[in-house]
Protein backbone atom coordinates (compact mmCIF):
# COMPACT_ATOMS: atom_id res chain seq x y z
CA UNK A 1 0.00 0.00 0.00
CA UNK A 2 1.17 3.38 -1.23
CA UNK A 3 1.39 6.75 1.20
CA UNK A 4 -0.85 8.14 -1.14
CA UNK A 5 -3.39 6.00 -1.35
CA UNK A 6 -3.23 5.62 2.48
CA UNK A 7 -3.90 9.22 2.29
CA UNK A 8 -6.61 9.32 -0.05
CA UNK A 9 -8.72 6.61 1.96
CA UNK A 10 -8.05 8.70 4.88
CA UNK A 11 -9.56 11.54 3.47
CA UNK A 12 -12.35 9.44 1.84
CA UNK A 13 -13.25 8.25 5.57
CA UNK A 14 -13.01 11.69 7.17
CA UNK A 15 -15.52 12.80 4.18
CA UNK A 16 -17.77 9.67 4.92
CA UNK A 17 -17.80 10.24 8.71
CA UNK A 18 -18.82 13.76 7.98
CA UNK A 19 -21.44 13.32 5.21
CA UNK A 20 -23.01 10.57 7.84
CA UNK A 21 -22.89 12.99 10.59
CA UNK A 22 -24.96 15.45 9.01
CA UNK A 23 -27.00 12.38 6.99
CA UNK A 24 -28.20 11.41 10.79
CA UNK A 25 -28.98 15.12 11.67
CA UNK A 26 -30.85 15.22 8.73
CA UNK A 27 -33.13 12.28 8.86
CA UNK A 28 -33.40 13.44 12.76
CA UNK A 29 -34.76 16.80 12.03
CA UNK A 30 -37.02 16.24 8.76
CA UNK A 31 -39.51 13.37 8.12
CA UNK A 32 -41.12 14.23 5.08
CA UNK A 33 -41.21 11.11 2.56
CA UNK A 34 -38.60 12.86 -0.08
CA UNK A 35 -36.24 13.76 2.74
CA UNK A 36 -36.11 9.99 3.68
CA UNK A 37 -35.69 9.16 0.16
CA UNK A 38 -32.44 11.99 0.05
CA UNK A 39 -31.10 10.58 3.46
CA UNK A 40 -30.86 6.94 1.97
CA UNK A 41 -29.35 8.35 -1.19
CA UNK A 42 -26.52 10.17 0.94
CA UNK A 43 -26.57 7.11 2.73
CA UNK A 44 -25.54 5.25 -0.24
CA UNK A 45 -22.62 7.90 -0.94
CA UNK A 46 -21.22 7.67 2.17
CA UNK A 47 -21.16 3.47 2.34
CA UNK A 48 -19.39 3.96 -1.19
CA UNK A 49 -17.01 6.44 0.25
CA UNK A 50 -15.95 3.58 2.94
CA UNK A 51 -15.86 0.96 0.04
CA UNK A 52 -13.62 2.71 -1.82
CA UNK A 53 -11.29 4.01 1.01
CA UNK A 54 -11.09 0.23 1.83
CA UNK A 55 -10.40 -0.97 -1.84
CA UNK A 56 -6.87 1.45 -1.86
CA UNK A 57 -5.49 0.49 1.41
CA UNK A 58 -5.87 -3.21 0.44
């Protein structure tokens, strides 16, 4: 494994942990049925974030 892509998946998780953070706020604070529907879809981002970030420090 590279320094840089150590790096990069670093920075992929930080953005992931940060995108969930406010993803959890989010569904928290609004209910409607199209804010669910965005909270899964940021949901999604931040799982493929994590993939990702896994896949370059294998």
């Amino acid at each position: 494994m590279s320094y840089i892509n150590a790096a990069v998946a670093a920075a992929f998780e930080e953005v992931a942990s940060g995108l969930e953070e406010r993803v959890e706020h989010f569904s928290s604070s609004y209910a409607t049925d199209e804010d669910v529907v965005k909270a899964q879809f940021l949901s999604e981002i931040v799982d493929e974030l994590r993939r990702v970030g896994a896949q370059l420090t294998e």
